[in-house]
PDB file of N, CA and C in Angstrom:
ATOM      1  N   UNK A   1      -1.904  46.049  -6.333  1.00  0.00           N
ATOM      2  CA  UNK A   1      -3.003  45.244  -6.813  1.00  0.00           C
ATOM      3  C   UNK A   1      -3.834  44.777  -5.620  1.00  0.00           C
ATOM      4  N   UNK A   2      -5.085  44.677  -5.983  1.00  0.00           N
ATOM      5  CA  UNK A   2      -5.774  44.264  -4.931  1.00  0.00           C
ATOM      6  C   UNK A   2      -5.657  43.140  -4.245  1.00  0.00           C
ATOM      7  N   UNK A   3      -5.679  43.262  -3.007  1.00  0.00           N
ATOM      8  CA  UNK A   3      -5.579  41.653  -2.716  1.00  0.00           C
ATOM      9  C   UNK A   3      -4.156  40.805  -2.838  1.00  0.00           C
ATOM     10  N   UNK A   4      -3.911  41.487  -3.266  1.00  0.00           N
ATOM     11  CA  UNK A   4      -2.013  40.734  -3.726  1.00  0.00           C
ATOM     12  C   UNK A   4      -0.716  41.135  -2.852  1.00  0.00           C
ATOM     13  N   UNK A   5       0.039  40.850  -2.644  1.00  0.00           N
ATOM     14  CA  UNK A   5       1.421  41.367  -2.037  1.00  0.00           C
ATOM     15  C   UNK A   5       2.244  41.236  -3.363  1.00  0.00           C
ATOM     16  N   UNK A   6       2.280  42.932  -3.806  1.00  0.00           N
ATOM     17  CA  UNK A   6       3.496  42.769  -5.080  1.00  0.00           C
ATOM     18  C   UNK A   6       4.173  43.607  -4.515  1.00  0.00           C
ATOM     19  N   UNK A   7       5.660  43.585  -5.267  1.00  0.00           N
ATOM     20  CA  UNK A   7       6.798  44.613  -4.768  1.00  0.00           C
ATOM     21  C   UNK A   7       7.195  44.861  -6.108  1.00  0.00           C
ATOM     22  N   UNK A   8       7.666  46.313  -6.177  1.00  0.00           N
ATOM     23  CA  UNK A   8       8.693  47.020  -7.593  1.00  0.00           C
ATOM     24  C   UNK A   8      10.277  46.403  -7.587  1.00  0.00           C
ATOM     25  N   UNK A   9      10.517  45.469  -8.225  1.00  0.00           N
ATOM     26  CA  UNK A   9      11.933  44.791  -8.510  1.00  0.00           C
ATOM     27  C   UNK A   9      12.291  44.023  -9.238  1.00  0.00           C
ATOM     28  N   UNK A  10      12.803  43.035  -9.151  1.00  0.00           N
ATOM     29  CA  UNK A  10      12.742  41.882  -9.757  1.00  0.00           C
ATOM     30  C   UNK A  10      13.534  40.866  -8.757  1.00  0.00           C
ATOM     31  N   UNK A  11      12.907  39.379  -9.223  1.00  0.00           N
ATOM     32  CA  UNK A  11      12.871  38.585  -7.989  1.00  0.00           C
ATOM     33  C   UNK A  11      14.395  38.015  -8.184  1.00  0.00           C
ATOM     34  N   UNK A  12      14.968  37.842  -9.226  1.00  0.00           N
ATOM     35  CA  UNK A  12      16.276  37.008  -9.528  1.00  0.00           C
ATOM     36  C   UNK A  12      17.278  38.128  -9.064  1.00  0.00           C
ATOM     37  N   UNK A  13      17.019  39.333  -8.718  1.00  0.00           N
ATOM     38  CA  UNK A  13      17.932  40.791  -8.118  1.00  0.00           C
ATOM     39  C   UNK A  13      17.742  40.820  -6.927  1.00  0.00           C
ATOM     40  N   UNK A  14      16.042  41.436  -6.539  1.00  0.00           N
ATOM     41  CA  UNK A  14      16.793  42.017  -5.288  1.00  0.00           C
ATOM     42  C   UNK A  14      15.712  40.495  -4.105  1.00  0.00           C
ATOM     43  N   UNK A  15      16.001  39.336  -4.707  1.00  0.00           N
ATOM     44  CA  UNK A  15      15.533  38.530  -3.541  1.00  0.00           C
ATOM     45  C   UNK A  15      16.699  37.649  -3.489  1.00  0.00           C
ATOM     46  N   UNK A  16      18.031  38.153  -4.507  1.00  0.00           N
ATOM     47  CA  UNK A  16      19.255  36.669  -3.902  1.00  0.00           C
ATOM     48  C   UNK A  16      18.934  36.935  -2.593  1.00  0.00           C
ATOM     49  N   UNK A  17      19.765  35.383  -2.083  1.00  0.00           N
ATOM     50  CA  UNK A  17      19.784  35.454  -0.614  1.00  0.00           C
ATOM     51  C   UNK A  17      18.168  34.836   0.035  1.00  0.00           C
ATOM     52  N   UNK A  18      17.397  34.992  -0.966  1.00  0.00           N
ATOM     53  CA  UNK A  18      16.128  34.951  -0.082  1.00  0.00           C
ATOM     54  C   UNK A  18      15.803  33.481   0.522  1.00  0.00           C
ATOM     55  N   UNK A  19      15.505  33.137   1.767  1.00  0.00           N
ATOM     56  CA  UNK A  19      15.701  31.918   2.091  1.00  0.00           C
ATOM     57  C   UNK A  19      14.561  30.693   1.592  1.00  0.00           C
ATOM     58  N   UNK A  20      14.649  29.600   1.333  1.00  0.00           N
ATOM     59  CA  UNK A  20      13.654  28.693   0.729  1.00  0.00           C
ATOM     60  C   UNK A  20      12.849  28.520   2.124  1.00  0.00           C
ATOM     61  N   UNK A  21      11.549  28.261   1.521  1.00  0.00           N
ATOM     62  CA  UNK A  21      10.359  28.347   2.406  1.00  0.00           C
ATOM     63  C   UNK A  21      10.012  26.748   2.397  1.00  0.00           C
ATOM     64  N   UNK A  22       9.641  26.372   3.112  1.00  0.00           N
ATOM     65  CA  UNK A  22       9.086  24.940   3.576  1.00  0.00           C
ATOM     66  C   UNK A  22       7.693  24.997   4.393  1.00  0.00           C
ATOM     67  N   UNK A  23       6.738  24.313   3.419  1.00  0.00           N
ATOM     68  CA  UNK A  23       5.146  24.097   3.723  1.00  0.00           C
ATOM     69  C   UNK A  23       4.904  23.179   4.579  1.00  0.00           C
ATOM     70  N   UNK A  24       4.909  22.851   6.052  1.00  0.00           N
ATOM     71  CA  UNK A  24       4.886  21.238   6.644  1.00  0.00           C
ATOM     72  C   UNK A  24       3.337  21.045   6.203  1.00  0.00           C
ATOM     73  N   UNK A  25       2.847  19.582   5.532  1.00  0.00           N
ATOM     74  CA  UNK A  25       1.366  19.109   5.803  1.00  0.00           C
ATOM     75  C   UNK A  25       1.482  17.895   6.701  1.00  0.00           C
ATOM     76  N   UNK A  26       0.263  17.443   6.217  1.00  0.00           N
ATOM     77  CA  UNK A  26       0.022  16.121   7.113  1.00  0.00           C
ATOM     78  C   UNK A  26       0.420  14.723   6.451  1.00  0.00           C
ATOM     79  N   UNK A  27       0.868  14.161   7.531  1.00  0.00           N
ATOM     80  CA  UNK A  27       1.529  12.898   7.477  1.00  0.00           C
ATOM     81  C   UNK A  27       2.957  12.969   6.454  1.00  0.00           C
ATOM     82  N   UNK A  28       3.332  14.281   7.308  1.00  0.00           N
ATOM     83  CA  UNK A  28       5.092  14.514   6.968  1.00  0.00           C
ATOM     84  C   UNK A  28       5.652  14.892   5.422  1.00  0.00           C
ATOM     85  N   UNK A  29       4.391  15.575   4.863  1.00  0.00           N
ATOM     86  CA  UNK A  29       4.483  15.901   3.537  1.00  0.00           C
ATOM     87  C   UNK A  29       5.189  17.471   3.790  1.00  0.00           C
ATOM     88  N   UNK A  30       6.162  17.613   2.783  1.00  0.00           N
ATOM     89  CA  UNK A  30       6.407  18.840   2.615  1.00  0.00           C
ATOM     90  C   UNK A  30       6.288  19.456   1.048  1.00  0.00           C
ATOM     91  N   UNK A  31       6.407  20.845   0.848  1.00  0.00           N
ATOM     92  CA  UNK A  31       6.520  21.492  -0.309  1.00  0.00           C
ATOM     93  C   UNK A  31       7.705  22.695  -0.132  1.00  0.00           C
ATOM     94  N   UNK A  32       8.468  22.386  -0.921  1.00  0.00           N
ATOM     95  CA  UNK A  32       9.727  23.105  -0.811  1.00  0.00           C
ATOM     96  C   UNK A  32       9.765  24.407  -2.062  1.00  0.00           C
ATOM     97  N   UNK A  33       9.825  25.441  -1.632  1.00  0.00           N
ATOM     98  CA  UNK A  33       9.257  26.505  -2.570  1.00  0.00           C
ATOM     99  C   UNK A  33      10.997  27.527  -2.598  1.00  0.00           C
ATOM    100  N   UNK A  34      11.343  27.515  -3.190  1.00  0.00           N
ATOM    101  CA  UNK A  34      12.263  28.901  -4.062  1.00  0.00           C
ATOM    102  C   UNK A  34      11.681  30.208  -4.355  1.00  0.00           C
ATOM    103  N   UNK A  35      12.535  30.905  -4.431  1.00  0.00           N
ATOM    104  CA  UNK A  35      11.658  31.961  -5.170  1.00  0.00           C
ATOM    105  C   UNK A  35      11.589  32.584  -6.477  1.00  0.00           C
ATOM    106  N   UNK A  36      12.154  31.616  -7.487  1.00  0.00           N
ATOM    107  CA  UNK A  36      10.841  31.404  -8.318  1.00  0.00           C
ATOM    108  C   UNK A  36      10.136  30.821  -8.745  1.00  0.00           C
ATOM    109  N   UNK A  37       9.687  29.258  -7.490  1.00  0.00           N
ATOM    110  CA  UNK A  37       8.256  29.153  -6.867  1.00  0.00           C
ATOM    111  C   UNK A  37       7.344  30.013  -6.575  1.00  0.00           C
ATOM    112  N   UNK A  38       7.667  31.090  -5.267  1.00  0.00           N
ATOM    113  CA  UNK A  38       6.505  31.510  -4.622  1.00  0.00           C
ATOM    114  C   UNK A  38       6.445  32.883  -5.455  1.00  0.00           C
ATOM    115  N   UNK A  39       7.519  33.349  -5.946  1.00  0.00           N
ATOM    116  CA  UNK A  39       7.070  34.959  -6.366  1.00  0.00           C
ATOM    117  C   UNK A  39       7.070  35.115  -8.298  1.00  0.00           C
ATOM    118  N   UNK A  40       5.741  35.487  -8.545  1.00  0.00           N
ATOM    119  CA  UNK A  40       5.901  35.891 -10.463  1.00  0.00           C
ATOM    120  C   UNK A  40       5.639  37.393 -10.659  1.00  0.00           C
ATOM    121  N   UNK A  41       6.555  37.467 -11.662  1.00  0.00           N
ATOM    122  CA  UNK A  41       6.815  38.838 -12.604  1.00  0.00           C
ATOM    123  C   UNK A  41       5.345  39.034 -12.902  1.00  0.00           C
ATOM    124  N   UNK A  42       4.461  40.136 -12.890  1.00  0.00           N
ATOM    125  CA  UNK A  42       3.875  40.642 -13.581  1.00  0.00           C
ATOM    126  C   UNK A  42       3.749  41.767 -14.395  1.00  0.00           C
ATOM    127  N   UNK A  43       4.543  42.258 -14.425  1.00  0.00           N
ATOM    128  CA  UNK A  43       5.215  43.150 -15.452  1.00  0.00           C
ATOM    129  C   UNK A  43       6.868  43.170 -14.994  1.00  0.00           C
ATOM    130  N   UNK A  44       7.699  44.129 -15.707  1.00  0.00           N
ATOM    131  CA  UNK A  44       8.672  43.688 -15.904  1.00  0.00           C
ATOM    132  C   UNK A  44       9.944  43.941 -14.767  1.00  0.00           C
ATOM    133  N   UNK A  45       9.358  44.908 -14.283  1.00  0.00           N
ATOM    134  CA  UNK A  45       9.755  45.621 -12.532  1.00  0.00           C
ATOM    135  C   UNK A  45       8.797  45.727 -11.170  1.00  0.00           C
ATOM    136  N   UNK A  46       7.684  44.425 -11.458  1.00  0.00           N
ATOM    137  CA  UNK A  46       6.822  44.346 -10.394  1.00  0.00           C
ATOM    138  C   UNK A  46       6.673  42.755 -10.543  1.00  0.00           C
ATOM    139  N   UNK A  47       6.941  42.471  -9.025  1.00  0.00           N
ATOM    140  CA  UNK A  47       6.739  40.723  -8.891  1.00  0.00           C
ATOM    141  C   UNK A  47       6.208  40.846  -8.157  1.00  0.00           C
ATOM    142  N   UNK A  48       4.766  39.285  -7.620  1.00  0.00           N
ATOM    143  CA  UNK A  48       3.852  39.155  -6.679  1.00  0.00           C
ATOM    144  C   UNK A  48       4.099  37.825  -6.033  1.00  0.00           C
ATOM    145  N   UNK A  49       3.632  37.802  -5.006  1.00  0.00           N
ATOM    146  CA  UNK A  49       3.970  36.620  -4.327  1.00  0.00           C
ATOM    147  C   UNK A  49       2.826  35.587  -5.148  1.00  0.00           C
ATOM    148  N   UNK A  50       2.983  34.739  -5.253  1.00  0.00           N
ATOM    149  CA  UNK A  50       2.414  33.600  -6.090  1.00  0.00           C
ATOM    150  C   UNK A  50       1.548  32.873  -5.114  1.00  0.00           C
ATOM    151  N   UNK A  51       1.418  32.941  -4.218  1.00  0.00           N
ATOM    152  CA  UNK A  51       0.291  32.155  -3.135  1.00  0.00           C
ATOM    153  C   UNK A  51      -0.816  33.054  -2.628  1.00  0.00           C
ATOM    154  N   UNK A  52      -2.131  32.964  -2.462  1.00  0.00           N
ATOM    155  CA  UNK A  52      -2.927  33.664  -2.063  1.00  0.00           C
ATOM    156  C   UNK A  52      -4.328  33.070  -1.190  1.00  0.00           C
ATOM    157  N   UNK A  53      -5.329  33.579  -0.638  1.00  0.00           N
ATOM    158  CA  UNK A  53      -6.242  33.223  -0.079  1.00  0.00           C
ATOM    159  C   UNK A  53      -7.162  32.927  -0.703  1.00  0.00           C
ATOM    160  N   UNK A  54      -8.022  32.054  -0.728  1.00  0.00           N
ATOM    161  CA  UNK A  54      -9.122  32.275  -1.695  1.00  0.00           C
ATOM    162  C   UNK A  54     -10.681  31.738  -0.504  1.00  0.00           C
ATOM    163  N   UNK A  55     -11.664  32.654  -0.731  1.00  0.00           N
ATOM    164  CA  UNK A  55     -12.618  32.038   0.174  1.00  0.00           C
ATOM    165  C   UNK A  55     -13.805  31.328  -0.319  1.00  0.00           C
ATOM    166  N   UNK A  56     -14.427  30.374   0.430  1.00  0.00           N
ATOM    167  CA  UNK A  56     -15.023  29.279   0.050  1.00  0.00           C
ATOM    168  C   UNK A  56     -16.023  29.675  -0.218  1.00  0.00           C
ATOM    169  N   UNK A  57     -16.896  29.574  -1.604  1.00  0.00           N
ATOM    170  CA  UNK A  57     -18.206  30.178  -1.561  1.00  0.00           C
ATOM    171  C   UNK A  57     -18.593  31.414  -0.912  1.00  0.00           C
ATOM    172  N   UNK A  58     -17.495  32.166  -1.508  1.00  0.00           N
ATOM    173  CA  UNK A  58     -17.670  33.216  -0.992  1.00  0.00           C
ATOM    174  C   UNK A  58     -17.714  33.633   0.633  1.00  0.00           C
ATOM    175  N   UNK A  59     -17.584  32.603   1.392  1.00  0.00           N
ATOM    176  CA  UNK A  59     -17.538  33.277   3.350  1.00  0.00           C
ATOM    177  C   UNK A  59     -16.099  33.308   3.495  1.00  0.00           C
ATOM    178  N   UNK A  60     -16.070  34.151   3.637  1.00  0.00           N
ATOM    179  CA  UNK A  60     -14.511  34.907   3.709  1.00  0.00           C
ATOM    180  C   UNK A  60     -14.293  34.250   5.462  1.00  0.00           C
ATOM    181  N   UNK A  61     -14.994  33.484   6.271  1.00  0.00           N
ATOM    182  CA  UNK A  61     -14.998  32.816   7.621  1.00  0.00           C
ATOM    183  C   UNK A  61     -13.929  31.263   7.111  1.00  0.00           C
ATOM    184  N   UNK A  62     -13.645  30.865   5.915  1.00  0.00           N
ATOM    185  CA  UNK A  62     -13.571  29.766   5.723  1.00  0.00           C
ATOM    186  C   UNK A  62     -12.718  29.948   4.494  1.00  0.00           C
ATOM    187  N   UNK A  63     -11.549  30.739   4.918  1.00  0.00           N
ATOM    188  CA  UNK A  63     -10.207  30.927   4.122  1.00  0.00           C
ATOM    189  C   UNK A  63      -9.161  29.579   3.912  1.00  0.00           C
ATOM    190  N   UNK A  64      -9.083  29.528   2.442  1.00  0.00           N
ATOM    191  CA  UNK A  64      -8.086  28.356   2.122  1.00  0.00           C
ATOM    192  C   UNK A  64      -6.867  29.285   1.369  1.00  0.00           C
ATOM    193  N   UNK A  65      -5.696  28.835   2.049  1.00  0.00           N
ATOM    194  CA  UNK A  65      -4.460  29.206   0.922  1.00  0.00           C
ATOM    195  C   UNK A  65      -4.698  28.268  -0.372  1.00  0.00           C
ATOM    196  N   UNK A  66      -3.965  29.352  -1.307  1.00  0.00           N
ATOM    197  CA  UNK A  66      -3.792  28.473  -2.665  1.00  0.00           C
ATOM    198  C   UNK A  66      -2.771  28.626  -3.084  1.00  0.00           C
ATOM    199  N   UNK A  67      -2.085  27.527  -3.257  1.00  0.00           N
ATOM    200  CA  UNK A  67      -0.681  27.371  -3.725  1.00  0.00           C
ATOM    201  C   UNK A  67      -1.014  27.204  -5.046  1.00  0.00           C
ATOM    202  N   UNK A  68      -0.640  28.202  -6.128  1.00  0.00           N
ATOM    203  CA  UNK A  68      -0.586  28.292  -7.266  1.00  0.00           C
ATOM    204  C   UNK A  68       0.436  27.615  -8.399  1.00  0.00           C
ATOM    205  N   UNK A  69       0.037  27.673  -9.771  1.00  0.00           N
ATOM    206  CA  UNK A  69       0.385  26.995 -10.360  1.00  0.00           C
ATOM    207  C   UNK A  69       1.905  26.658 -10.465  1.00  0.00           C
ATOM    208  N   UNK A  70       2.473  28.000 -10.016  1.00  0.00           N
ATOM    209  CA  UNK A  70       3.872  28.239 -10.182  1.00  0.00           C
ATOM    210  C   UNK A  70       4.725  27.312  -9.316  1.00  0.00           C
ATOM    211  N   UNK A  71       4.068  27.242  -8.149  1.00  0.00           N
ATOM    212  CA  UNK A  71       4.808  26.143  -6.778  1.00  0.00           C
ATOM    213  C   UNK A  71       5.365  24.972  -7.677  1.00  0.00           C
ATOM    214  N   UNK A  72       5.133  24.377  -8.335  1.00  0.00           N
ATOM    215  CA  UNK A  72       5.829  23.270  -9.036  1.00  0.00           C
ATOM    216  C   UNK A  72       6.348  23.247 -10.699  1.00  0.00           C
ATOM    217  N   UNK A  73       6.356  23.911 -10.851  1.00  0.00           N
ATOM    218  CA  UNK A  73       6.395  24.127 -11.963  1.00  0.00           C
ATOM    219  C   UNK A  73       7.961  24.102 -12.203  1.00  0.00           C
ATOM    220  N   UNK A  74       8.182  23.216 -13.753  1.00  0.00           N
ATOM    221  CA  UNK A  74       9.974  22.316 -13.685  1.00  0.00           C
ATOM    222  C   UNK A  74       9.733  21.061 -13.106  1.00  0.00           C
ATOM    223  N   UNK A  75       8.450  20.501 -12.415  1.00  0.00           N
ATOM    224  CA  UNK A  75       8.484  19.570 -11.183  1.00  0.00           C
ATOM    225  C   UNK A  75       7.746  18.239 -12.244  1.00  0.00           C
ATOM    226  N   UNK A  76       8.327  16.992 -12.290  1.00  0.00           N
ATOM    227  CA  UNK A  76       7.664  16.432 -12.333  1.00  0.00           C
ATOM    228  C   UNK A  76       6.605  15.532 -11.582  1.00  0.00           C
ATOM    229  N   UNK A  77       5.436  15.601 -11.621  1.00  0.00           N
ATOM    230  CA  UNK A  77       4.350  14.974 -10.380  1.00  0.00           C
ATOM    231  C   UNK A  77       4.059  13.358 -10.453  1.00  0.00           C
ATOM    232  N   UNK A  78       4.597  12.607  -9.351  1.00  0.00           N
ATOM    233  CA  UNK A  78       3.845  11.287  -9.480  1.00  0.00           C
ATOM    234  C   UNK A  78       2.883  11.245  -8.300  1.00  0.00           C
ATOM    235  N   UNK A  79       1.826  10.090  -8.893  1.00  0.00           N
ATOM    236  CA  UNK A  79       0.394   9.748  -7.869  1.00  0.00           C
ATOM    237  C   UNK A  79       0.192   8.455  -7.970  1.00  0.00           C
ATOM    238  N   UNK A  80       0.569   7.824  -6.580  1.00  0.00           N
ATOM    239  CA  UNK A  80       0.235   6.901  -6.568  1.00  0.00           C
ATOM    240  C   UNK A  80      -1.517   6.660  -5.406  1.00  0.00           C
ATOM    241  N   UNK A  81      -1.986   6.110  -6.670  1.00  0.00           N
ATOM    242  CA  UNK A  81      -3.702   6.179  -6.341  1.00  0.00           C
ATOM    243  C   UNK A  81      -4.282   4.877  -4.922  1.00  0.00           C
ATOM    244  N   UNK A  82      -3.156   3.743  -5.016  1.00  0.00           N
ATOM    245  CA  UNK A  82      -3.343   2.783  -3.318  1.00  0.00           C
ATOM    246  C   UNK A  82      -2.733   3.489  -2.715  1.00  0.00           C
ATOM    247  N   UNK A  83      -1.837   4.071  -2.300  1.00  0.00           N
ATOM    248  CA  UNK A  83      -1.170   4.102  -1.414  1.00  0.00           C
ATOM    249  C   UNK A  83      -2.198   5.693  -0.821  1.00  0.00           C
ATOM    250  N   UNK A  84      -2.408   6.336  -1.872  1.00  0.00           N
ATOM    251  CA  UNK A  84      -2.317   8.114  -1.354  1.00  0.00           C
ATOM    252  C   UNK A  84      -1.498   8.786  -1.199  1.00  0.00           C
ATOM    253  N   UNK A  85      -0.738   8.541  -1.859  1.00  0.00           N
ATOM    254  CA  UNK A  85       0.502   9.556  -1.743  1.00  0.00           C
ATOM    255  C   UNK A  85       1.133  10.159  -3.189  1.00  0.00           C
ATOM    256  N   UNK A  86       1.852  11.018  -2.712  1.00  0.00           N
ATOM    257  CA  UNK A  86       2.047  12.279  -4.032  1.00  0.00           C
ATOM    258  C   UNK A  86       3.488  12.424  -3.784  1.00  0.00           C
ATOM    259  N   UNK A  87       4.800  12.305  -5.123  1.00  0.00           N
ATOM    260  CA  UNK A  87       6.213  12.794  -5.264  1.00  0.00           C
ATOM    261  C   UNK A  87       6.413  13.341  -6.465  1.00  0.00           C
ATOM    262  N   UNK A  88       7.269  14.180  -6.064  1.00  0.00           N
ATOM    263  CA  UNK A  88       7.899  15.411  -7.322  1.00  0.00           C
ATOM    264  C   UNK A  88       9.201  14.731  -7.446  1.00  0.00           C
ATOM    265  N   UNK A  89       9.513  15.063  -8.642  1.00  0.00           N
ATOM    266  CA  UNK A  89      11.040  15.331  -8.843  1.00  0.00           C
ATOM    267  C   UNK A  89      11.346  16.297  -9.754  1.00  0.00           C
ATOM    268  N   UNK A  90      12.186  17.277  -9.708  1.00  0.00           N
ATOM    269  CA  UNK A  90      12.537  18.495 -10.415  1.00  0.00           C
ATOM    270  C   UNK A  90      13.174  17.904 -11.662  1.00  0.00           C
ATOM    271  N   UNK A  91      12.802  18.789 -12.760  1.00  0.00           N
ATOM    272  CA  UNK A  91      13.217  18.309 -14.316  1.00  0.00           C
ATOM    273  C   UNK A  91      14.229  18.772 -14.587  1.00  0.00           C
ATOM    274  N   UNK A  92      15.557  18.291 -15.188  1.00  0.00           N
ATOM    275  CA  UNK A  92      16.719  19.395 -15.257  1.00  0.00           C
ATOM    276  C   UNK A  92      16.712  19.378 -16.673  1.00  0.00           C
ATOM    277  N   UNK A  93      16.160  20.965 -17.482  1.00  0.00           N
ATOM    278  CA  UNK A  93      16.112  20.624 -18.657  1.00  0.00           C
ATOM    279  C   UNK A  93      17.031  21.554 -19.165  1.00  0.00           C
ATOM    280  N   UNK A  94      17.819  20.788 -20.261  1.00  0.00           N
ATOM    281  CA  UNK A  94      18.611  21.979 -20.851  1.00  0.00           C
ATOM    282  C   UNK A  94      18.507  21.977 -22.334  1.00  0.00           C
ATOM    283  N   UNK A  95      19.091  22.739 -23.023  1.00  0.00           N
ATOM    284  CA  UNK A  95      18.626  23.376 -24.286  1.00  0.00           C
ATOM    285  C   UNK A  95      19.755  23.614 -25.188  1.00  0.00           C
ATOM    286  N   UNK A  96      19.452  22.772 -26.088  1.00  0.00           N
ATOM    287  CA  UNK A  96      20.962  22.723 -27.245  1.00  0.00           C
ATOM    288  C   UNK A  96      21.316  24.351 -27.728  1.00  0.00           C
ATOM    289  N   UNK A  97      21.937  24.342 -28.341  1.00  0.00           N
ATOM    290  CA  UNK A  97      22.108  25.859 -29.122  1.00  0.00           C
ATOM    291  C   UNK A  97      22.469  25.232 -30.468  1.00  0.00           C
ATOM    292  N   UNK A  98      21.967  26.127 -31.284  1.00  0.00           N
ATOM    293  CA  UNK A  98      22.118  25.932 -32.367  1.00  0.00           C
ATOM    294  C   UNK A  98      22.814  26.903 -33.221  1.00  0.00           C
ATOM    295  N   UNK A  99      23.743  26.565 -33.774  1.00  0.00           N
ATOM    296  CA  UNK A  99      24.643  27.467 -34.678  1.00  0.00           C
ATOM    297  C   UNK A  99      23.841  27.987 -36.265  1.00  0.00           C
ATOM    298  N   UNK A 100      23.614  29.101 -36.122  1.00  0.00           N
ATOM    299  CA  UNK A 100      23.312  29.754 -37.223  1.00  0.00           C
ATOM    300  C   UNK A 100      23.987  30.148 -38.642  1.00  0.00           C
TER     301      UNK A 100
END
């Protein structure tokens, strides 16, 4: 795909092992990414890395990464609007079964 880094596999196979990635920002913020944070299935034996470039008005001189939707996702987001600051906490959700 254009523009993309995909690979033929699947990410829960052939990326065990794969090591968690850590985003440093500013003023000691991090984003802690898994992989399946950074990488999605787009079909059923091809996964893409989930982060990409995107350029500003078009000048490809003035490249921003974009951490996509997937980076948090499970995550719940708090914002606190005095302070400026932003915390996650991961959702642990589980799922009854139901007897038929």
């Amino acid at each position: 795909m254009t523009n993309q880094l995909c690979y033929v596999g699947s990410v829960r196979e052939d990326l065990s092992g794969f090591p968690v990635v850590t985003f440093h920002f500013t003023n000691r913020a991090q984003l802690v990414l898994d992989t399946q944070s950074m990488f999605l299935h787009i079909a059923p034996i091809v996964f893409c890395l989930a982060i990409g470039s995107s350029a500003v008005n078009e000048d490809n001189s003035k490249n921003l990464s974009v951490i996509g939707m997937m980076a948090k996702q499970n995550y719940n987001m708090g914002y606190e609007l005095v302070k400026t600051s932003c915390t996650s906490k991961e959702l642990i959700v589980s799922f009854l079964r139901t007897r038929a």
